[in-house]
C-alpha atoms as a PDB file:
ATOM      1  CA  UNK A   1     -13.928  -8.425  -5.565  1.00  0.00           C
ATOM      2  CA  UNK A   2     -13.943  -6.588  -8.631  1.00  0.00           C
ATOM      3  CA  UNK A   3     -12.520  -3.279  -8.242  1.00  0.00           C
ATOM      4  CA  UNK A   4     -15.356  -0.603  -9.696  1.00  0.00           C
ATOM      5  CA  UNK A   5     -15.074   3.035 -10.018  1.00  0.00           C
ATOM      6  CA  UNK A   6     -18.491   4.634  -7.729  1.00  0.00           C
ATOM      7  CA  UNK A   7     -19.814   5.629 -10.764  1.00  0.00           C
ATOM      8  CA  UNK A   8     -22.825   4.265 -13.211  1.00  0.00           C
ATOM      9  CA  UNK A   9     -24.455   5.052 -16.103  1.00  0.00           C
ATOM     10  CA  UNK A  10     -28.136   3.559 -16.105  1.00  0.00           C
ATOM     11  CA  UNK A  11     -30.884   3.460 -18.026  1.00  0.00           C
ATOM     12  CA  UNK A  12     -34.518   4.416 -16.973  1.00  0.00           C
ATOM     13  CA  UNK A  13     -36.313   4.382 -20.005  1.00  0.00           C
ATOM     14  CA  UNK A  14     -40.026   5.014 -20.211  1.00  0.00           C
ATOM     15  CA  UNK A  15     -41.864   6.032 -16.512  1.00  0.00           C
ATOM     16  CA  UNK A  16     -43.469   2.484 -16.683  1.00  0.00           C
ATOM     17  CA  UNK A  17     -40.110   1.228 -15.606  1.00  0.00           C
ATOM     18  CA  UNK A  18     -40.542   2.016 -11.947  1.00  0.00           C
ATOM     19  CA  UNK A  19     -44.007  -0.366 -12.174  1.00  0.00           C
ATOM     20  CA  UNK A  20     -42.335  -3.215 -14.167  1.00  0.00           C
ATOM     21  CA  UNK A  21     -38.427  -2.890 -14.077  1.00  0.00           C
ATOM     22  CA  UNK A  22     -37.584  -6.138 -15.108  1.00  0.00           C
ATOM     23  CA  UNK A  23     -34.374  -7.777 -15.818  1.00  0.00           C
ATOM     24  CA  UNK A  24     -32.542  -4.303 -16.603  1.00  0.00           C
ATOM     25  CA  UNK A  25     -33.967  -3.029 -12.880  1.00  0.00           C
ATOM     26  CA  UNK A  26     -32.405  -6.596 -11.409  1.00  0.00           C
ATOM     27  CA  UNK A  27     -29.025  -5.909 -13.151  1.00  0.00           C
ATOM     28  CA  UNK A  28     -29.140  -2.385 -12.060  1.00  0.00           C
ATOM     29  CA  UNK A  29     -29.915  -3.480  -8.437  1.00  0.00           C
ATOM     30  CA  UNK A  30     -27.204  -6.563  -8.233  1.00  0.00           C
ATOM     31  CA  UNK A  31     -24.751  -3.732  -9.642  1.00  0.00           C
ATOM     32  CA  UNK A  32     -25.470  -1.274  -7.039  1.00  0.00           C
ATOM     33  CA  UNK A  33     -24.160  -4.045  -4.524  1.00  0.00           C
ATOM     34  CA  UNK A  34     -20.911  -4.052  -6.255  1.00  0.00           C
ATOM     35  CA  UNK A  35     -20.263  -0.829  -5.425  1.00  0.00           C
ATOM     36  CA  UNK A  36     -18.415   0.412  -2.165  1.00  0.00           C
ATOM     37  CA  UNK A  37     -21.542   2.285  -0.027  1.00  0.00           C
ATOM     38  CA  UNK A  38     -22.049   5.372  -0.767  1.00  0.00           C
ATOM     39  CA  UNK A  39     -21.558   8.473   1.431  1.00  0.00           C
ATOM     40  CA  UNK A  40     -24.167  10.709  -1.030  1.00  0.00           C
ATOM     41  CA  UNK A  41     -24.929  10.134  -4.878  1.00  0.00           C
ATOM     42  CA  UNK A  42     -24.578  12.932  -7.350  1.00  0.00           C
ATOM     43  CA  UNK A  43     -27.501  12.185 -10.016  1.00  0.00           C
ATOM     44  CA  UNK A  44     -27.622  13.419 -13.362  1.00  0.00           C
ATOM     45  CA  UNK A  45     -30.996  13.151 -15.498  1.00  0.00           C
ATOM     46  CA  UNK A  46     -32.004  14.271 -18.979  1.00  0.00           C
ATOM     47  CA  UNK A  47     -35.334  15.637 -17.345  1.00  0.00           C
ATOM     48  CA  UNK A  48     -34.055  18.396 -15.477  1.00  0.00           C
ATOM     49  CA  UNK A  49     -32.271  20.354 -17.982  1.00  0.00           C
ATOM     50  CA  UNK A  50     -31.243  23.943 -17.686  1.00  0.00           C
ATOM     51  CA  UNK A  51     -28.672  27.028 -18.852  1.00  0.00           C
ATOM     52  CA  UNK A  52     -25.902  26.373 -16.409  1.00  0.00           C
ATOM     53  CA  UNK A  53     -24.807  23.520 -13.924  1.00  0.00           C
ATOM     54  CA  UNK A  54     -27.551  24.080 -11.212  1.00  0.00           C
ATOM     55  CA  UNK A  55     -27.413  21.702  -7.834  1.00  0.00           C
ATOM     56  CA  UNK A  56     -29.990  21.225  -5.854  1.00  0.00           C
ATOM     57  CA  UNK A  57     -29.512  21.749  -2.140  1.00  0.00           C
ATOM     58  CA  UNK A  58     -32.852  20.922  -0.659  1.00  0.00           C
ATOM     59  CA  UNK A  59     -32.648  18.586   2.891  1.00  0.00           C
ATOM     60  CA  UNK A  60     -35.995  17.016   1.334  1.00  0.00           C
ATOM     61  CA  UNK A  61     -36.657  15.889  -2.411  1.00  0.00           C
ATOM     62  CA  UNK A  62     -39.754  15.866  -3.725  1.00  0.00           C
ATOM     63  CA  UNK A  63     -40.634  13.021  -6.183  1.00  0.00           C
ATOM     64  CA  UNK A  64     -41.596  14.959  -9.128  1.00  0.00           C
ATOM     65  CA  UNK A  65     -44.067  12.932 -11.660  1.00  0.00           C
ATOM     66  CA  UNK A  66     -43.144  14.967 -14.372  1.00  0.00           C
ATOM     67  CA  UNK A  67     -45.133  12.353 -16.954  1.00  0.00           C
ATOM     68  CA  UNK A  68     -48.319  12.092 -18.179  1.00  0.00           C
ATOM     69  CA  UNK A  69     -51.026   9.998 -19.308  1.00  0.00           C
ATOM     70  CA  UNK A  70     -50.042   7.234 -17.742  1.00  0.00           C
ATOM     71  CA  UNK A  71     -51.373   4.553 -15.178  1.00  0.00           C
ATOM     72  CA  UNK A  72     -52.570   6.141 -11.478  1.00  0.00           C
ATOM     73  CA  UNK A  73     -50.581   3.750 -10.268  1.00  0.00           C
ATOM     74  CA  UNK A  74     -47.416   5.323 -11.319  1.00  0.00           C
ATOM     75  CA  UNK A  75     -48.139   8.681  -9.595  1.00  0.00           C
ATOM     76  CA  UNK A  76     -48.770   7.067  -6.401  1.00  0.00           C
ATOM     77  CA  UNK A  77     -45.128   5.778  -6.296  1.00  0.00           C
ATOM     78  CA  UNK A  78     -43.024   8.253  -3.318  1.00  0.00           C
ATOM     79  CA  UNK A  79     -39.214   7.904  -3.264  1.00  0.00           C
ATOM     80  CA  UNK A  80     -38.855   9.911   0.350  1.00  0.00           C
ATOM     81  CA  UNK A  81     -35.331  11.096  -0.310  1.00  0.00           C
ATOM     82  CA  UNK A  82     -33.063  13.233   1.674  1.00  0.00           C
ATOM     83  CA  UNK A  83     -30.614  15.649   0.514  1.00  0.00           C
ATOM     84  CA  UNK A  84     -27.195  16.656   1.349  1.00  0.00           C
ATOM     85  CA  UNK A  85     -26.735  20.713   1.602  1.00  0.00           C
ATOM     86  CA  UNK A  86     -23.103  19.389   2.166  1.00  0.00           C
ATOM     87  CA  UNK A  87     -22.430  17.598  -0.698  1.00  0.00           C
ATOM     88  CA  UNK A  88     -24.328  19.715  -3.079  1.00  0.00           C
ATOM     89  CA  UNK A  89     -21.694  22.458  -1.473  1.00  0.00           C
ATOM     90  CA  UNK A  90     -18.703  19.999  -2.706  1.00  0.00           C
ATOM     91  CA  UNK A  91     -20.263  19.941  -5.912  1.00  0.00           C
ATOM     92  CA  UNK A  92     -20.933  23.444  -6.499  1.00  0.00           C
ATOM     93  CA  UNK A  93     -17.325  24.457  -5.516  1.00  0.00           C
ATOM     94  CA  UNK A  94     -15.690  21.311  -7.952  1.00  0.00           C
ATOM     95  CA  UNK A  95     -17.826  22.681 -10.687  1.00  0.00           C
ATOM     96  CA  UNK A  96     -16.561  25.952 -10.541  1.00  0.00           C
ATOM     97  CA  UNK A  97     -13.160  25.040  -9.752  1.00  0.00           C
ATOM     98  CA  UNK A  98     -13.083  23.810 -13.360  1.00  0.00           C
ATOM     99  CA  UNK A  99     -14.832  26.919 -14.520  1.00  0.00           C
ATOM    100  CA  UNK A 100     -18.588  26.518 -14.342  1.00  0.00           C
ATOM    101  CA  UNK A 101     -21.071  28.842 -13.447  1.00  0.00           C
ATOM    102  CA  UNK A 102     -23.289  27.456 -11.092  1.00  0.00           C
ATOM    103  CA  UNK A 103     -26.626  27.975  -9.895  1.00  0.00           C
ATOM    104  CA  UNK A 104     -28.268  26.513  -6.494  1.00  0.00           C
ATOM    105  CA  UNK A 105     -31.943  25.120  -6.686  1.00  0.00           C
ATOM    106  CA  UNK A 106     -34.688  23.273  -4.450  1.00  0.00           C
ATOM    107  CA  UNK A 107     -35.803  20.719  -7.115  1.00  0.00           C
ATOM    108  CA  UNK A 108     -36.782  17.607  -6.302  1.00  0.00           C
ATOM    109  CA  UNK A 109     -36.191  14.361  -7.753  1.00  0.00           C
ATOM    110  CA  UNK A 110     -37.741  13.705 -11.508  1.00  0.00           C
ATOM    111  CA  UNK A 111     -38.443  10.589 -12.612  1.00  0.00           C
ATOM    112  CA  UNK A 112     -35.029  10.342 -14.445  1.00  0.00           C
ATOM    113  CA  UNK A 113     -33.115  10.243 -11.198  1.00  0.00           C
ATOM    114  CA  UNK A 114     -35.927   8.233  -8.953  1.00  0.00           C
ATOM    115  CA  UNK A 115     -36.543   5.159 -11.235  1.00  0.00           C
ATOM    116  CA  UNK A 116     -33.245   4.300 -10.984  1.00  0.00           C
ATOM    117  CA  UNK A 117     -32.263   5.082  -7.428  1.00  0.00           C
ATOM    118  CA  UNK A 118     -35.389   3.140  -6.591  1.00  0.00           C
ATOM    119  CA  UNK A 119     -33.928   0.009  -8.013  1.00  0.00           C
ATOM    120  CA  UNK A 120     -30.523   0.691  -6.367  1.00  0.00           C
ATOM    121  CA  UNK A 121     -31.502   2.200  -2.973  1.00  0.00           C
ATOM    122  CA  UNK A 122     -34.966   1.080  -2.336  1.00  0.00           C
ATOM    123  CA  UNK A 123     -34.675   1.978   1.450  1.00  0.00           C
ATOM    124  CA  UNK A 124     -34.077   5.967   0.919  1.00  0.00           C
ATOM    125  CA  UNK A 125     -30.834   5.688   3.198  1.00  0.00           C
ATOM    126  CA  UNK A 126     -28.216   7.422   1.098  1.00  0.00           C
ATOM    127  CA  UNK A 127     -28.410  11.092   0.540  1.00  0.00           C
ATOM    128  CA  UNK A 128     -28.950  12.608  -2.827  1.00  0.00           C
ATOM    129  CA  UNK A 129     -28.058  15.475  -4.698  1.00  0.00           C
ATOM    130  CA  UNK A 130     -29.873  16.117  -8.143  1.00  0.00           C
ATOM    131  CA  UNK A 131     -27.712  18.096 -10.760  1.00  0.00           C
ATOM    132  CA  UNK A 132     -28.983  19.602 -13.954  1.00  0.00           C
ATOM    133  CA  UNK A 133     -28.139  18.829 -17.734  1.00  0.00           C
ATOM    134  CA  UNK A 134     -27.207  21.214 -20.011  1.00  0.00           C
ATOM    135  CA  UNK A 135     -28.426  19.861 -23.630  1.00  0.00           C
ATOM    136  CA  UNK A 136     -27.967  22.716 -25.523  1.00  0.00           C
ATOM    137  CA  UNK A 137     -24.243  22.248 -24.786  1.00  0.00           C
ATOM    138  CA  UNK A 138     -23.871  19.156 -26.077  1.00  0.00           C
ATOM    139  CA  UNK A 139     -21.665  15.933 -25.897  1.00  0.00           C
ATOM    140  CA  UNK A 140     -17.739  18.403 -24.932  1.00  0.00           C
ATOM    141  CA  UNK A 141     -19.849  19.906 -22.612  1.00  0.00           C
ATOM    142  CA  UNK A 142     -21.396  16.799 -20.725  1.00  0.00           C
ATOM    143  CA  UNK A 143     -17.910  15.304 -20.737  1.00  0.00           C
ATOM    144  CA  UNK A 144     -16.454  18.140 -19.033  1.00  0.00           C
ATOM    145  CA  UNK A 145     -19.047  18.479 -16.361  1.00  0.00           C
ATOM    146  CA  UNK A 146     -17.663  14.862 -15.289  1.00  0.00           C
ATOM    147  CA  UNK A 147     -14.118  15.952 -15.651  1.00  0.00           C
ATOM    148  CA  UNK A 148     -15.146  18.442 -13.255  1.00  0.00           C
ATOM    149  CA  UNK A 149     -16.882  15.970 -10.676  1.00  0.00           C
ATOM    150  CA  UNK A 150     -14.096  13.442 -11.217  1.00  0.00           C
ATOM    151  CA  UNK A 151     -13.048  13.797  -7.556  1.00  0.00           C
ATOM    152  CA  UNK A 152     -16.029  12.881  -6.051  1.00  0.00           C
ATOM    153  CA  UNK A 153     -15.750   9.125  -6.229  1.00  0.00           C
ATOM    154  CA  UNK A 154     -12.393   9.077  -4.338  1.00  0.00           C
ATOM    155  CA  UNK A 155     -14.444  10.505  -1.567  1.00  0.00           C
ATOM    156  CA  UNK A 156     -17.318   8.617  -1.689  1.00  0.00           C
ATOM    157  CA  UNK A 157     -19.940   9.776  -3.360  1.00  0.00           C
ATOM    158  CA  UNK A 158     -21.234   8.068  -6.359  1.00  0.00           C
ATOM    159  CA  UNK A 159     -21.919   9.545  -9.384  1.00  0.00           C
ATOM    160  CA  UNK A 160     -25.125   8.621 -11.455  1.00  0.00           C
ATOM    161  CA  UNK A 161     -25.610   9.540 -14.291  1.00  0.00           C
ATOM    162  CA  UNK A 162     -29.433   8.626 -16.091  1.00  0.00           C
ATOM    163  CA  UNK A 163     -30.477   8.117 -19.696  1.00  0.00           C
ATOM    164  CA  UNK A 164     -31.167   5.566 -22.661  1.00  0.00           C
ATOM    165  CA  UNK A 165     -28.734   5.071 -25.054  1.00  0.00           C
ATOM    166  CA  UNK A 166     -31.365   5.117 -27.867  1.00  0.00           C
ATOM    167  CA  UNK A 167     -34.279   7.298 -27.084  1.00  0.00           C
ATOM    168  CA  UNK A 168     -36.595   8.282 -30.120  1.00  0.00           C
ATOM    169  CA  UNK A 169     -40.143   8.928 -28.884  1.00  0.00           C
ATOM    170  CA  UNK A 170     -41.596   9.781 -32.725  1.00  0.00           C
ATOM    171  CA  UNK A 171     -40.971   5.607 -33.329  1.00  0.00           C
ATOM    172  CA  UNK A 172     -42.775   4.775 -30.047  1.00  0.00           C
ATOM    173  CA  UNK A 173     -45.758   6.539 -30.388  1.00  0.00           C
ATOM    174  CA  UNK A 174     -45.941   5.644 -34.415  1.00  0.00           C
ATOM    175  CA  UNK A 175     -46.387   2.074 -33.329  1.00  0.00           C
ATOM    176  CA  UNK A 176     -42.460   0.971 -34.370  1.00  0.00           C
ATOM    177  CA  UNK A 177     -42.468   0.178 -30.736  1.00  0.00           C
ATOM    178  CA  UNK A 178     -45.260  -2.418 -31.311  1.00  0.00           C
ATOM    179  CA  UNK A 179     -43.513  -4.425 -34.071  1.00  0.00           C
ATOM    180  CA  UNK A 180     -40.009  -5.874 -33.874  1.00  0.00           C
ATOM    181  CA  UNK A 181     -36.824  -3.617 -32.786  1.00  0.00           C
ATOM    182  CA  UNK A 182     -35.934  -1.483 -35.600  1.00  0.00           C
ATOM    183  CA  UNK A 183     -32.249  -2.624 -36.770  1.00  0.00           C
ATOM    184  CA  UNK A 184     -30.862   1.039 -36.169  1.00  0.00           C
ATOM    185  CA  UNK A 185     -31.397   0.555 -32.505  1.00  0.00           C
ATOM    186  CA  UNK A 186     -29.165  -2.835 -32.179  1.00  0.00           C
ATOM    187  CA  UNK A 187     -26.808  -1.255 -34.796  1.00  0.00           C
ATOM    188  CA  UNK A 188     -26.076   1.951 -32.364  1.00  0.00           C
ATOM    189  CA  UNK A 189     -25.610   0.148 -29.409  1.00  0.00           C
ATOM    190  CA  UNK A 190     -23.261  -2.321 -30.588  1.00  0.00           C
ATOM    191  CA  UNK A 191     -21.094   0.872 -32.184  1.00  0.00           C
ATOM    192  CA  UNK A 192     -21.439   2.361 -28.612  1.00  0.00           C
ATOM    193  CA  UNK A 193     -20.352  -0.348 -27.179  1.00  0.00           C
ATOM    194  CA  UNK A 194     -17.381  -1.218 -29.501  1.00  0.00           C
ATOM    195  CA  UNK A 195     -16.324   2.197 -29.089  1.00  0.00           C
ATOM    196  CA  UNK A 196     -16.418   2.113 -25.058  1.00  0.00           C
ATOM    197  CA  UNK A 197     -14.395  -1.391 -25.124  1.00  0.00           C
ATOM    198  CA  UNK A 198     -11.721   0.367 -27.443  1.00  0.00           C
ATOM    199  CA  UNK A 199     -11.716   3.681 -25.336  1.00  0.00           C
ATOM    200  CA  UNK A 200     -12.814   5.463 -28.522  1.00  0.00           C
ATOM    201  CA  UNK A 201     -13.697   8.674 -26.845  1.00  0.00           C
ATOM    202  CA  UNK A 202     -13.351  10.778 -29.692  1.00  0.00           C
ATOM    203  CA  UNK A 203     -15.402   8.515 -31.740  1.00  0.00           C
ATOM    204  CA  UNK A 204     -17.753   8.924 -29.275  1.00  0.00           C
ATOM    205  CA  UNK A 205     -18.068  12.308 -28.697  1.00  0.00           C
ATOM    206  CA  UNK A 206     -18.340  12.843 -32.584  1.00  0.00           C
ATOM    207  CA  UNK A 207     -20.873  10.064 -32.425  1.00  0.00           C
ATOM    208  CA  UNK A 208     -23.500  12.356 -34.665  1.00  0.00           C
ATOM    209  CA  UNK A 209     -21.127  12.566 -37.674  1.00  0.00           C
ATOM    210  CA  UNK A 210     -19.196   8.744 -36.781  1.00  0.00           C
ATOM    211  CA  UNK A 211     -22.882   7.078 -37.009  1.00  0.00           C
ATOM    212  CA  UNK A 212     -25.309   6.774 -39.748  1.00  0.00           C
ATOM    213  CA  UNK A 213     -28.025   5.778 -37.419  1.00  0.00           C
ATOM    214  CA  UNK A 214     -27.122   8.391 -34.763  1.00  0.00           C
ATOM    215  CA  UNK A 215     -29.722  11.118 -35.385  1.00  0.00           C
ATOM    216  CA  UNK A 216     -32.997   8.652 -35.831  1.00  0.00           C
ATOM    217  CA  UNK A 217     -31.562   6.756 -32.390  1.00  0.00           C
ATOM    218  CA  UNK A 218     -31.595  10.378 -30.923  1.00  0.00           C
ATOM    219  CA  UNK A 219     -33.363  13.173 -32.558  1.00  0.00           C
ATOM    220  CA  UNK A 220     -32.235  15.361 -29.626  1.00  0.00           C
ATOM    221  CA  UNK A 221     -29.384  14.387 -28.097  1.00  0.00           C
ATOM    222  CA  UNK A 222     -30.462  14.923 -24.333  1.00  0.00           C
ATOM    223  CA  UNK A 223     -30.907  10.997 -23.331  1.00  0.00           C
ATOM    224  CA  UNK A 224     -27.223  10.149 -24.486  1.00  0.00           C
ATOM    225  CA  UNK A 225     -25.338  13.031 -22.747  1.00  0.00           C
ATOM    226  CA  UNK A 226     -25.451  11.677 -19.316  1.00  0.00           C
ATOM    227  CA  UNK A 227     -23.169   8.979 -20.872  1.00  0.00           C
ATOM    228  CA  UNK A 228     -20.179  11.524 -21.520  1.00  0.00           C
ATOM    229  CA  UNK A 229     -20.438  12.794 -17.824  1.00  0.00           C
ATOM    230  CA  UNK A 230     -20.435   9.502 -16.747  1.00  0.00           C
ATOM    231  CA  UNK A 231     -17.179   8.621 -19.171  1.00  0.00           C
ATOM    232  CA  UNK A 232     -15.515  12.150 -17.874  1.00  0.00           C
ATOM    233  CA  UNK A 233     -16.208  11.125 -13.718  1.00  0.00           C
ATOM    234  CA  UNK A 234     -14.767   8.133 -14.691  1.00  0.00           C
ATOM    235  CA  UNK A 235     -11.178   9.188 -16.334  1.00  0.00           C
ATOM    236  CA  UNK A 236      -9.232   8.181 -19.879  1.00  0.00           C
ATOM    237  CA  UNK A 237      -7.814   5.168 -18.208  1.00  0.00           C
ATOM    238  CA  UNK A 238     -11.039   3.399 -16.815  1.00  0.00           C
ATOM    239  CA  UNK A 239     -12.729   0.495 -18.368  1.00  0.00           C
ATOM    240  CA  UNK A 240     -16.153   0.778 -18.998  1.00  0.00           C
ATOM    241  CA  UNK A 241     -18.015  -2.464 -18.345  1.00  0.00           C
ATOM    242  CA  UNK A 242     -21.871  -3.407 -19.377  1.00  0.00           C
ATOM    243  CA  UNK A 243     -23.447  -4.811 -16.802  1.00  0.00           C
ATOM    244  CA  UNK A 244     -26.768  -5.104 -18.814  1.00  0.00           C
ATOM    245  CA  UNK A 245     -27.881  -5.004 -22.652  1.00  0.00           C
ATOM    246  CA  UNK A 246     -31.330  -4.948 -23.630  1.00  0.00           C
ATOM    247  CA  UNK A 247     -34.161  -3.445 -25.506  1.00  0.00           C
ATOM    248  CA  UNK A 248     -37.751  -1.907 -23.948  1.00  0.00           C
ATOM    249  CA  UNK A 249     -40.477  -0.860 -25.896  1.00  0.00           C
ATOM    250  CA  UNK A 250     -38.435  -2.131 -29.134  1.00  0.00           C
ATOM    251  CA  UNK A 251     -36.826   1.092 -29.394  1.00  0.00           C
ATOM    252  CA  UNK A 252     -35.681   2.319 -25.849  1.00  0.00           C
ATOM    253  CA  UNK A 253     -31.692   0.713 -24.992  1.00  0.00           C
ATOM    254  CA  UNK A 254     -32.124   0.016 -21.795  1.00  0.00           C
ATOM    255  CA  UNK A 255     -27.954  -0.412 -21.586  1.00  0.00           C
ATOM    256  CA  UNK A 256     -26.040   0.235 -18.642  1.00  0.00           C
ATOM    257  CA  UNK A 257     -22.429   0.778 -17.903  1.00  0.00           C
ATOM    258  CA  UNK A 258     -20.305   0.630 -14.691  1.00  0.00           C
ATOM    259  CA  UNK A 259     -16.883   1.763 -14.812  1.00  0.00           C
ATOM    260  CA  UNK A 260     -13.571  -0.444 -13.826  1.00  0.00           C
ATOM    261  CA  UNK A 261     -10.277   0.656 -12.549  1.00  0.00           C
ATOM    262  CA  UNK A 262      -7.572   0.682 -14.988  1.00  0.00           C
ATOM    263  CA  UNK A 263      -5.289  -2.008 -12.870  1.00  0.00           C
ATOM    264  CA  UNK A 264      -8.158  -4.544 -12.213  1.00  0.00           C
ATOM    265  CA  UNK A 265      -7.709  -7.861 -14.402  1.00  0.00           C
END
């Protein structure tokens, strides 16, 4: 069995994901089995972002439709989650053990964090602990909130961390998402993933001066952070490994990486 770290970083691109998920939600799903079951799962999303690392420690999350305009079937969909006051304890204290402030909250789950774990977990079992973003912060920042959670794994709890790894809503809703994919969008996510295979973390991280395409594939760089958390949690020495490539929309990267141990062949 292939040895994975308990760690992912997955795309959920636009809400109508969760009604049509298609072959990116059926790679996400088969990838979730790969992974040893989880005790809780630390989720990251772009669409909960605040000053400092906040947790939430509510026993119940809400699913928050936090969209609009879009088909009433969509805001019918419930992901009846429970929470972990535990965990999100054991996160709080490993965030400021590596010098965060932290803040405690009640939120629910957006629809970041519950389009995914609806593909993964479809039967609510596994308790979850939503943790905010920090975008003004940017990529060091991101990376070192994973640094900080890099423990968790180990102890079984997975951490998820939710975005797109192109994400620029001004060409969807000017009709570039109508015609053909854009070349910028294949071009940055073959550099991303050229720079994972190499371990190019510096690269990477610099990605907004490294890229000529990087600013029109992410005019604000919230849907790409969750990658550098995930790419802290997961250590220098791990492998990252794409479980699924793909496009949505023509200009949404629906990519999504899993994370091997450095001693698996």
């Amino acid at each position: 069995m292939t040895d994975f770290r308990n760690i992912l970083f997955v795309p959920h691109g636009s809400p109508t994901f969760a009604l049509a998920p298609g072959a990116a939600g059926a790679a996400m799903s088969r990838m979730a089995g790969q992974l040893a079951a989880p005790r809780a799962i630390v989720v990251l999303s772009p669409h909960w972002d605040t000053a400092v690392p906040t947790v939430s420690s509510a026993t119940r999350l809400e699913t928050l439709h936090d969209f609009y305009g879009f088909p009433p079937a969509l805001y019918e969909i419930d992901y009846p989650a429970t929470g972990c006051p535990e965990v999100a304890r054991e996160v709080a204290q490993a965030l400021q053990a590596a010098g965060f402030d932290v803040a405690d909250s009640q939120r629910g789950l957006d629809h970041g964090a519950w389009q995914p774990l609806r593909q993964m977990l479809p039967d609510t079992d596994v308790p979850i602990v939503p943790l905010s973003m920090q975008t003004h912060a940017g990529p060091q920042h991101a990376w070192r909130i994973g640094l900080a959670l890099a423990g968790l794994p180990a102890q079984g709890i997975w951490v998820v961390t939710s975005g797109n790894l192109t994400h620029n809503l001004g060409d969807l809703r000017s009709g570039a998402g109508h015609a053909a994919p854009p070349a910028y969008v294949q071009r940055f996510t073959d550099w991303v993933a050229e720079q994972l295979a190499a371990g190019q973390l510096d690269a990477l991280l610099d990605y907004r001066q490294r890229h000529p395409d990087a600013r029109r594939a992410h005019p604000g760089e919230d849907h790409l952070l969750p990658l550098f958390t995930a790419l802290g949690a997961a250590g220098a020495q791990a492998r990252a490994h794409p479980y699924f490539r793909g496009i949505d929309h023509q200009v949404i990267a629906m990519d999504g990486y899993a994370f091997l141990n450095p001693s698996t062949p």
